[in-house]
C-alpha atoms as a PDB file:
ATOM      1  CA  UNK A   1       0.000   0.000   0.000  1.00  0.00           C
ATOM      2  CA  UNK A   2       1.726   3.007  -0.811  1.00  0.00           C
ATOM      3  CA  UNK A   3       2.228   5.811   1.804  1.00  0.00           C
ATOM      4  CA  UNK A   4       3.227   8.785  -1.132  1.00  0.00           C
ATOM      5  CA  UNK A   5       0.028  10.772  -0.192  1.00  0.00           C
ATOM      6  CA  UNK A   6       1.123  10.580   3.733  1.00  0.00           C
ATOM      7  CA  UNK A   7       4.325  11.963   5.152  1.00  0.00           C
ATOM      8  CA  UNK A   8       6.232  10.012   7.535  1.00  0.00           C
ATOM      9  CA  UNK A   9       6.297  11.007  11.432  1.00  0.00           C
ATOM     10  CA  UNK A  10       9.234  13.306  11.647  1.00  0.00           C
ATOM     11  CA  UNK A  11       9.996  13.695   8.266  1.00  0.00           C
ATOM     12  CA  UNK A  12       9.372  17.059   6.345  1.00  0.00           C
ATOM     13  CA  UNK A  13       6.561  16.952   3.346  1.00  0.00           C
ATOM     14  CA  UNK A  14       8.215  17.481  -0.061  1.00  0.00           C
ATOM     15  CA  UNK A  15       8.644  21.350  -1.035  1.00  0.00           C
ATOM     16  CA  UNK A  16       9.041  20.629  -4.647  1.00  0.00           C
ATOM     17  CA  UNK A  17       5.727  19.413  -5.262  1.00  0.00           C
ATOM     18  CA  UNK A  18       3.177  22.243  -4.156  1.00  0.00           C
ATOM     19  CA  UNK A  19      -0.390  21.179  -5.409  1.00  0.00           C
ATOM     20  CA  UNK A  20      -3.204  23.387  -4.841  1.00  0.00           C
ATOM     21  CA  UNK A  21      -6.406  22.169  -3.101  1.00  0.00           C
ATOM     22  CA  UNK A  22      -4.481  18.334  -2.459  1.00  0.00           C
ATOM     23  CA  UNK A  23      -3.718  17.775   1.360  1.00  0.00           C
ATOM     24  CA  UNK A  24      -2.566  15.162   3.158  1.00  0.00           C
ATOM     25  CA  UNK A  25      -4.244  12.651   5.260  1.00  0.00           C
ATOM     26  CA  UNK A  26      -4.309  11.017   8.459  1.00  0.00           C
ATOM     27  CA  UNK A  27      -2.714   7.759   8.232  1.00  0.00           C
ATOM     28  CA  UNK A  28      -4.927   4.987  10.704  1.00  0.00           C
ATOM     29  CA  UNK A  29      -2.915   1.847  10.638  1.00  0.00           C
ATOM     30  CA  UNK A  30      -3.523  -0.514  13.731  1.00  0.00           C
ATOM     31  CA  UNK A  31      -2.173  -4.017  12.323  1.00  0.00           C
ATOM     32  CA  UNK A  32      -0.389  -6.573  14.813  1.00  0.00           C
ATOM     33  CA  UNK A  33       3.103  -6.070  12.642  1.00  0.00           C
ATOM     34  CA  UNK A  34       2.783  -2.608  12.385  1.00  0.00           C
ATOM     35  CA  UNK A  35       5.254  -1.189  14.144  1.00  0.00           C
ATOM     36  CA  UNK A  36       8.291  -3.792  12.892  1.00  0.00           C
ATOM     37  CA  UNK A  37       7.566  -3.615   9.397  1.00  0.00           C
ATOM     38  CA  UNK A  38       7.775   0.367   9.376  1.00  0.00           C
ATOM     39  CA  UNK A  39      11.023  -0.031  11.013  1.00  0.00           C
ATOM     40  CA  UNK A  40      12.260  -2.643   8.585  1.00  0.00           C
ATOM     41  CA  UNK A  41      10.780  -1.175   5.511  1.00  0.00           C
ATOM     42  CA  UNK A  42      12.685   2.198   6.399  1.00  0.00           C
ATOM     43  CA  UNK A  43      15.795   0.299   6.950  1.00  0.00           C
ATOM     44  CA  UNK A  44      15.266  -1.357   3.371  1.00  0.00           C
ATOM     45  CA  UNK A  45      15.103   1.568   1.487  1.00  0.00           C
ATOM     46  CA  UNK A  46      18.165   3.073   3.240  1.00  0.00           C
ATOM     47  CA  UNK A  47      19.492   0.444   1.184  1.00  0.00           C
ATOM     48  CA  UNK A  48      18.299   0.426  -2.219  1.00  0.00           C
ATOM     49  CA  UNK A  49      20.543   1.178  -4.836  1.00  0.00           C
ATOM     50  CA  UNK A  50      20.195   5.011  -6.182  1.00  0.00           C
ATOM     51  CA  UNK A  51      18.975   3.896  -9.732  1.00  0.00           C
ATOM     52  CA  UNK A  52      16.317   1.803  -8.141  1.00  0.00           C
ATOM     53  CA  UNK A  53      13.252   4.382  -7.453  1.00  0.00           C
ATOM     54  CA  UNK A  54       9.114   4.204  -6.510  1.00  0.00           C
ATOM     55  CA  UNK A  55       8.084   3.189  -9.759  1.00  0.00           C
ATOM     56  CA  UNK A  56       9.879   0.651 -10.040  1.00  0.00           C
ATOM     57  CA  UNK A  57       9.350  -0.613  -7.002  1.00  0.00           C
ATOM     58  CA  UNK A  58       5.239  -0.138  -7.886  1.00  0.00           C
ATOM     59  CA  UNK A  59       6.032  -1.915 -11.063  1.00  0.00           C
ATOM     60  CA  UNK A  60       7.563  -4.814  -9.290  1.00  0.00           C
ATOM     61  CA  UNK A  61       4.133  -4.984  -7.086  1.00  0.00           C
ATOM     62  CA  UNK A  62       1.696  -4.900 -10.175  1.00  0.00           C
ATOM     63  CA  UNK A  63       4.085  -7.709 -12.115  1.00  0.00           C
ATOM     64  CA  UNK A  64       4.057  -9.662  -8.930  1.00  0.00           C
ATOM     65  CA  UNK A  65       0.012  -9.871  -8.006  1.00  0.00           C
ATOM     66  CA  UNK A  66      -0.510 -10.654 -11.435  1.00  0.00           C
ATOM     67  CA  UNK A  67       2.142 -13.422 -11.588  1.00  0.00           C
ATOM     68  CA  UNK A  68       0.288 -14.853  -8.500  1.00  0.00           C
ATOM     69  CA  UNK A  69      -2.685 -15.293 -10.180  1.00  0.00           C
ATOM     70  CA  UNK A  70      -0.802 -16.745 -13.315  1.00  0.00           C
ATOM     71  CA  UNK A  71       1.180 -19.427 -11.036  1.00  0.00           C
ATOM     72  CA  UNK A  72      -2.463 -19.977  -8.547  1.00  0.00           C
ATOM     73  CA  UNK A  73      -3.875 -20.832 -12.210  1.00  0.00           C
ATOM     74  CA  UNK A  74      -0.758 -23.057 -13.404  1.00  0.00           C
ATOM     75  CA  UNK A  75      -1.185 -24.661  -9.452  1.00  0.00           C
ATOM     76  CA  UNK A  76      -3.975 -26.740 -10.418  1.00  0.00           C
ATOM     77  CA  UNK A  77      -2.069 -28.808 -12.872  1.00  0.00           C
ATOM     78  CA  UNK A  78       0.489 -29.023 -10.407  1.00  0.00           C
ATOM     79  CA  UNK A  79       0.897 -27.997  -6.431  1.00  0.00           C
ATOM     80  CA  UNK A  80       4.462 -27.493  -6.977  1.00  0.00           C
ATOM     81  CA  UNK A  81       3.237 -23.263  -8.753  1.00  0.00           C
ATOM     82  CA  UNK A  82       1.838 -22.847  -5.137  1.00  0.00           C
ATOM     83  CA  UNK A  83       5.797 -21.868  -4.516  1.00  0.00           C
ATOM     84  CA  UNK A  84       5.634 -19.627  -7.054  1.00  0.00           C
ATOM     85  CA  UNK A  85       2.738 -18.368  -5.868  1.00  0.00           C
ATOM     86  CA  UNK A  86       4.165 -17.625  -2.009  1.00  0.00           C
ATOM     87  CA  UNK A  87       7.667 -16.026  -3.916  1.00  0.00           C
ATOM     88  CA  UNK A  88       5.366 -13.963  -6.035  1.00  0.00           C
ATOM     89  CA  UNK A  89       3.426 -12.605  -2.585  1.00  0.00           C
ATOM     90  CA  UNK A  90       6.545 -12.021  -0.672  1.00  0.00           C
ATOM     91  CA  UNK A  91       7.516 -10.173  -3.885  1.00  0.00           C
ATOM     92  CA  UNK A  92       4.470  -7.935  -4.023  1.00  0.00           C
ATOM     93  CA  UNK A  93       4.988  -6.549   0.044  1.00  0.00           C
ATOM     94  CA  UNK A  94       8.329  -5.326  -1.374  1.00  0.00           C
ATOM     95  CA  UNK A  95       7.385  -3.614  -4.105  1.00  0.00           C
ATOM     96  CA  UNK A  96       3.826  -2.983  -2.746  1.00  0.00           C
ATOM     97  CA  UNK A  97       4.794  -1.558   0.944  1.00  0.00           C
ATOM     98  CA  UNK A  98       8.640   0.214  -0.401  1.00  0.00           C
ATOM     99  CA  UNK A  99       7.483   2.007  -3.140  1.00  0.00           C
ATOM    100  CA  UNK A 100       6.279   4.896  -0.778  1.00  0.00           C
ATOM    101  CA  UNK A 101       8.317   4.430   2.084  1.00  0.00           C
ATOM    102  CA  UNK A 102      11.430   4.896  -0.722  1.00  0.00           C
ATOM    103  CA  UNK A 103       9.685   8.175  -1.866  1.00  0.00           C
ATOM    104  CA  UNK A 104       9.724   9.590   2.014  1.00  0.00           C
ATOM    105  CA  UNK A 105      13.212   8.420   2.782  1.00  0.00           C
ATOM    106  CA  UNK A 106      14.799  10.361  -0.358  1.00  0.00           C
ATOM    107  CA  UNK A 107      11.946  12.822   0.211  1.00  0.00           C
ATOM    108  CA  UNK A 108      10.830  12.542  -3.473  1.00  0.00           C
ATOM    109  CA  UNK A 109       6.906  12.328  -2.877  1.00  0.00           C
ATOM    110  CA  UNK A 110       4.423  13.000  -5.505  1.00  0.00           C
ATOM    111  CA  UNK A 111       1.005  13.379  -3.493  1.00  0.00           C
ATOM    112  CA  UNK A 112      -1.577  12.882  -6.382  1.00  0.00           C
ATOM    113  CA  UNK A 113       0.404  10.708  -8.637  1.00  0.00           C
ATOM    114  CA  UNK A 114       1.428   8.270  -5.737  1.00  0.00           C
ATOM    115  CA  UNK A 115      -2.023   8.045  -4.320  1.00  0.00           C
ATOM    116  CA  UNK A 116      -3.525   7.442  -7.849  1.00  0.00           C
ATOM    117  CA  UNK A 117      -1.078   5.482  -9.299  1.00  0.00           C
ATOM    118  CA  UNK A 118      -1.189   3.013  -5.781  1.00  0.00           C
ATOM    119  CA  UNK A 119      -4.376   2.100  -5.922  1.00  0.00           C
ATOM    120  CA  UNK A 120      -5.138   1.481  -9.288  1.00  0.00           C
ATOM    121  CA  UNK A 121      -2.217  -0.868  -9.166  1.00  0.00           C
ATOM    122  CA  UNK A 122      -3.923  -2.025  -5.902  1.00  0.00           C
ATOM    123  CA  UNK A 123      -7.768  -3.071  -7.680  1.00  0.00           C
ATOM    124  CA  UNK A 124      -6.100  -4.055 -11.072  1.00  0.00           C
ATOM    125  CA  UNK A 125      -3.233  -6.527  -8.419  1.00  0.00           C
ATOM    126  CA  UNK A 126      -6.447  -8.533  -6.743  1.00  0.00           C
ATOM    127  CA  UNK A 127      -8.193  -8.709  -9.439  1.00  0.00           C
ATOM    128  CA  UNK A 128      -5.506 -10.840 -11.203  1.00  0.00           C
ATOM    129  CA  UNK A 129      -5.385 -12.502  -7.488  1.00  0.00           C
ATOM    130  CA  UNK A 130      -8.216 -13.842  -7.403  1.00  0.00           C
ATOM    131  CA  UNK A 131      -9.455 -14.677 -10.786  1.00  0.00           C
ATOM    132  CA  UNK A 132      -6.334 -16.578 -10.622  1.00  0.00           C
ATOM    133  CA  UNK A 133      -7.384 -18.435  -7.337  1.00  0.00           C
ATOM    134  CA  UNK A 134     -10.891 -18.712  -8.694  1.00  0.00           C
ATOM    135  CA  UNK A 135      -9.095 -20.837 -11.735  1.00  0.00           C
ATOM    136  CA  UNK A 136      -7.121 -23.021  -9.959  1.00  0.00           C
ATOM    137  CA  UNK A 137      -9.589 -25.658  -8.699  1.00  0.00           C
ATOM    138  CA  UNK A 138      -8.543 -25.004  -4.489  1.00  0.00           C
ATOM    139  CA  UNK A 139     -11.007 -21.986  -4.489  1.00  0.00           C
ATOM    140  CA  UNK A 140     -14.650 -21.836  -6.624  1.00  0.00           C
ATOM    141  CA  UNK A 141     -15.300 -19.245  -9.118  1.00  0.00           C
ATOM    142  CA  UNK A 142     -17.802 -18.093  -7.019  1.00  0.00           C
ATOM    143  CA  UNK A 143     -15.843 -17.422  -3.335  1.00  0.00           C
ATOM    144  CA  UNK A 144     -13.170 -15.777  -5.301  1.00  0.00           C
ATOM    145  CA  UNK A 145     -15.589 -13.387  -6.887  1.00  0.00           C
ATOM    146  CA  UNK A 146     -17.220 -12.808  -3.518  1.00  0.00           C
ATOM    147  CA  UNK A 147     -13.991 -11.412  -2.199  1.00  0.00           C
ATOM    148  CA  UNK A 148     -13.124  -9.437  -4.721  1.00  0.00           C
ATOM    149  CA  UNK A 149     -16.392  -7.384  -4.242  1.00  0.00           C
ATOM    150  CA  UNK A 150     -15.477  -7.572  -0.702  1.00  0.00           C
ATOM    151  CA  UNK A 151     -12.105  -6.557  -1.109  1.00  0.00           C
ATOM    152  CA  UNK A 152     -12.892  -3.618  -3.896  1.00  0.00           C
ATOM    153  CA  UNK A 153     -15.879  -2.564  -1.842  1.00  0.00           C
ATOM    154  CA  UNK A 154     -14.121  -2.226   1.075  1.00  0.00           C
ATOM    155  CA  UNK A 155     -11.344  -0.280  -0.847  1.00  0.00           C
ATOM    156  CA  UNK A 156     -13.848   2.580  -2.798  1.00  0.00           C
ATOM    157  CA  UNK A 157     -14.874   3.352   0.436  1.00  0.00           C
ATOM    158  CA  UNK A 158     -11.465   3.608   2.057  1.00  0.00           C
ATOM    159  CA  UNK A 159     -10.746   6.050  -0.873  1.00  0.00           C
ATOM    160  CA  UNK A 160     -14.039   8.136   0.075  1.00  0.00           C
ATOM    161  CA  UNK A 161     -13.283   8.879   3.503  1.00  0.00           C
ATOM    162  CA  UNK A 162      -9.752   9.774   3.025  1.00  0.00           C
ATOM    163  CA  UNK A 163     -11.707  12.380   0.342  1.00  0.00           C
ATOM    164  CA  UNK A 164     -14.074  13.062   2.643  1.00  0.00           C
ATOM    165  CA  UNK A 165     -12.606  12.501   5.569  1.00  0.00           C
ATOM    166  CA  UNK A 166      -9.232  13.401   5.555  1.00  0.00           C
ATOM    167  CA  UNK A 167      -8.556   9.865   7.124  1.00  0.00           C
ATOM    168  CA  UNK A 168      -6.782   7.010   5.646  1.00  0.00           C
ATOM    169  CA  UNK A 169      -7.503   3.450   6.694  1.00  0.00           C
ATOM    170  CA  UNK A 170      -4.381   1.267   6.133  1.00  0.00           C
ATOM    171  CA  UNK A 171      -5.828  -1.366   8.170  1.00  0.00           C
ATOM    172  CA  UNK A 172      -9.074  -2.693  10.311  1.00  0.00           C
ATOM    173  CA  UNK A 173      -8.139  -3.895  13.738  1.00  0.00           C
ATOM    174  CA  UNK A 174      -5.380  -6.066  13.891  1.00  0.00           C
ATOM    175  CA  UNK A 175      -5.149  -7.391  10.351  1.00  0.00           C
ATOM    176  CA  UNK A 176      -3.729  -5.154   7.412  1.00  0.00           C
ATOM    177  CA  UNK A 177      -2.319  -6.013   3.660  1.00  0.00           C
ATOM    178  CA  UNK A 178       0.940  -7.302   5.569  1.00  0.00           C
ATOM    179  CA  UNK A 179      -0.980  -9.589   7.765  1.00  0.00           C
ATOM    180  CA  UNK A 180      -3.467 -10.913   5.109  1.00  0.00           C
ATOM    181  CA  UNK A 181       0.100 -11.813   2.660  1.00  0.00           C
ATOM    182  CA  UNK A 182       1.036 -14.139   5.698  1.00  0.00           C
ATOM    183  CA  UNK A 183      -2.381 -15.628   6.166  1.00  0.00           C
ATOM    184  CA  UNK A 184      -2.167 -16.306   2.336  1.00  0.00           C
ATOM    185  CA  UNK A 185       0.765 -18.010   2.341  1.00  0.00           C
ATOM    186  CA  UNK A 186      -0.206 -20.439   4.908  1.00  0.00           C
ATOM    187  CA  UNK A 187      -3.089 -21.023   3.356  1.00  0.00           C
ATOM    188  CA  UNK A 188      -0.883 -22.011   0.300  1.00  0.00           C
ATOM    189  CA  UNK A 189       1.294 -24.232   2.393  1.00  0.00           C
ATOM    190  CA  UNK A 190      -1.597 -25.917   3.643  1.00  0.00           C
ATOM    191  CA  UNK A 191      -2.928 -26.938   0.606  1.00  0.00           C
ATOM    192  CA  UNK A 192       0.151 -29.249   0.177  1.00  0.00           C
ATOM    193  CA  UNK A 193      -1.149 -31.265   3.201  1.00  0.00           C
ATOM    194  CA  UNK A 194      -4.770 -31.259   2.477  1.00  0.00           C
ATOM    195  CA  UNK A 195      -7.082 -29.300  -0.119  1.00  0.00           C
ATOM    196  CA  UNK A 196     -10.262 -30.153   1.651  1.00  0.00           C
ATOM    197  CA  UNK A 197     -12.008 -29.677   5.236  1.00  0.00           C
ATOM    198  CA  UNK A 198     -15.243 -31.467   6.703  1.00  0.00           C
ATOM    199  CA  UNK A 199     -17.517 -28.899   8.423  1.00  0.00           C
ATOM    200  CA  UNK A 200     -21.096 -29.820   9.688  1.00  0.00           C
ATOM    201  CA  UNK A 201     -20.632 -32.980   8.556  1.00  0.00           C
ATOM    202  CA  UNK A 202     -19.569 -32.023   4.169  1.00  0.00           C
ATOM    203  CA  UNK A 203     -16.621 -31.722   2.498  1.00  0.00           C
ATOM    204  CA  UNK A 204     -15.644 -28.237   1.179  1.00  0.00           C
ATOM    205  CA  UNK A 205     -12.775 -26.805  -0.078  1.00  0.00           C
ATOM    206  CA  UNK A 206     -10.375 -25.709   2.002  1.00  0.00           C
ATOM    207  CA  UNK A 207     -10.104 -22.391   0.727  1.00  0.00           C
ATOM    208  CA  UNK A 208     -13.682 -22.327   0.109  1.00  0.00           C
ATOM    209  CA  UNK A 209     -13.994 -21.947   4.342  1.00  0.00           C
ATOM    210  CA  UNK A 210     -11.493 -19.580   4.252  1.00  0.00           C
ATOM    211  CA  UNK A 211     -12.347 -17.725   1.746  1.00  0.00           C
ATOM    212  CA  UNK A 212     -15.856 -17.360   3.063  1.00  0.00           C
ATOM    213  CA  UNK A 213     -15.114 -16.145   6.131  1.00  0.00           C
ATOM    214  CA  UNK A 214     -12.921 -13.287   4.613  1.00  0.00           C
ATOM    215  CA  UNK A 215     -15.750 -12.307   2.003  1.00  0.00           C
ATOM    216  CA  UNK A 216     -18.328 -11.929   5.061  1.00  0.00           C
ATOM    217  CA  UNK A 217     -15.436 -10.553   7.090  1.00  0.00           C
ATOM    218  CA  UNK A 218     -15.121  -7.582   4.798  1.00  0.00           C
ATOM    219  CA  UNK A 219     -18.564  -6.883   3.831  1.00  0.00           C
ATOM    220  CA  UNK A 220     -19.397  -6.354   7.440  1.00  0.00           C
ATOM    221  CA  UNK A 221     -16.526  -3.971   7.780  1.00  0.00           C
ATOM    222  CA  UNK A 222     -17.690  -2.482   4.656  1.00  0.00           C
ATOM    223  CA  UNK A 223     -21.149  -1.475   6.152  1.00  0.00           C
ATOM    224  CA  UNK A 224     -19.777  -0.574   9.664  1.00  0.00           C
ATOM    225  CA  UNK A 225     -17.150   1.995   7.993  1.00  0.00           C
ATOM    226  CA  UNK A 226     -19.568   2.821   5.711  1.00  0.00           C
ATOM    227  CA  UNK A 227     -22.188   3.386   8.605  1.00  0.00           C
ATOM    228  CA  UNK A 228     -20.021   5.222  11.021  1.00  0.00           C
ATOM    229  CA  UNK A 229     -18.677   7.619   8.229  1.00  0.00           C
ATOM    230  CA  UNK A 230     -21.910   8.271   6.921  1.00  0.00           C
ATOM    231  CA  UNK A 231     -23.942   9.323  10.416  1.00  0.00           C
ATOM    232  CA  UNK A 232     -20.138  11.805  11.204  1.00  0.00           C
ATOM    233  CA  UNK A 233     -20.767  13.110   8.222  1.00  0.00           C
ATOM    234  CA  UNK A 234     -24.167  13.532   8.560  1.00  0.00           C
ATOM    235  CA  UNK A 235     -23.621  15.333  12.222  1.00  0.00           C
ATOM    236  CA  UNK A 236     -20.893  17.802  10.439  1.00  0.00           C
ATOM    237  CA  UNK A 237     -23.312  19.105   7.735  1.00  0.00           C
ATOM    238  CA  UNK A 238     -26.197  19.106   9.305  1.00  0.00           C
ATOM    239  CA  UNK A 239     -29.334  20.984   8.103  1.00  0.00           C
ATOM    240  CA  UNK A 240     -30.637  23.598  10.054  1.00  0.00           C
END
């Protein structure tokens, strides 16, 4: 998720970029890893070489998602792409969670562009998810497409109340994009054990359960953000 449109604690907005109208947001991020990966992902881009820059670190994140849904497709034909798959995640939090944080450390931020640019790479990255996990015969076609809703509903309204709001979710509780990679990957390495679960006495698909419980998971965030936001905004602009 890229942090362009948010400037780091302590560290000075760019100067160069002065854009009328465009201000920055309140970053909310609550996740259980929080805290580390800030502290590693800073210590990262330290790192990276000078002729290495944001975009092509957001390049690196779109190539990746989409490679995971390639490899989750090429997995039913073989388990073996589910390694792929887990290289091609770990992949995508590089380029996905350093593109920003490399933008704030050199202090070459581009507000609009970054925000823009992010999260169209972000709808266009689970959409190749999870048509590729709908293909590969460990999820159905239809529990895939019920988190993608979930997912992009969730996200259009994230975008409104940092609009609206001037706050930007980054995550819901404890969970985040960093903690959802990890719970993906398990999931993966799982499926080399078993690709099925009994519950109430049927077989489903493992991911299937999973899956299921996500998709509900984030539609009911959906409508309490969605609720919440709406009645604060309702109490700002009140009608006399």
């Amino acid at each position: 998720m890229d942090r362009r449109l948010l400037p780091w604690p302590g560290m000075e907005a760019t100067r160069h970029v002065p854009v009328s109208g465009f201000r920055n947001s309140e970053r909310v991020q609550s996740s259980i890893l929080a805290g580390g990966e800030k502290r590693l992902l800073v210590w990262m881009a330290e790192r990276i070489p000078a002729w290495i820059n944001s975009d092509h670190l957001s390049l690196l994140g779109l190539l990746s998602m989409a490679g995971a849904g390639v490899f989750y497709w090429a997995s039913g034909a073989s388990r073996g792409w589910l390694w792929m798959v887990n290289l091609m995640i770990l992949l995508n939090w590089a380029g996905d969670s350093l593109d920003g944080t490399l933008a704030r450390v050199r202090n070459r931020q581009r507000p609009r562009y970054g925000f823009y640019v992010d999260h169209v790479i972000d709808v266009v990255s689970a959409t190749c998810l999870f048509t590729g996990l709908g293909q590969s015969g460990y999820m159905s076609a239809g529990v895939a497409a019920a988190l993608l809703v979930a997912f992009l509903l969730l996200s259009v309204e994230a975008y409104l109340a940092t609009y609206t709001i001037g706050s930007f979710r980054m995550s819901h509780g404890p969970f985040g994009p960093t903690e959802l990679r990890i719970l993906l990957i398990v999931g993966n390495c799982a499926l080399f054990t078993r690709t099925e679960s009994v519950l109430f006495g049927h077989r489903w698909l493992l991911l299937d359960v999973g899956g299921t419980i996500g998709a509900a998971g984030m539609l009911l965030l959906f409508v309490w953000t969605a609720t919440r936001n709406t009645l604060a905004l309702y109490r700002e602009e009140r009608l006399p």
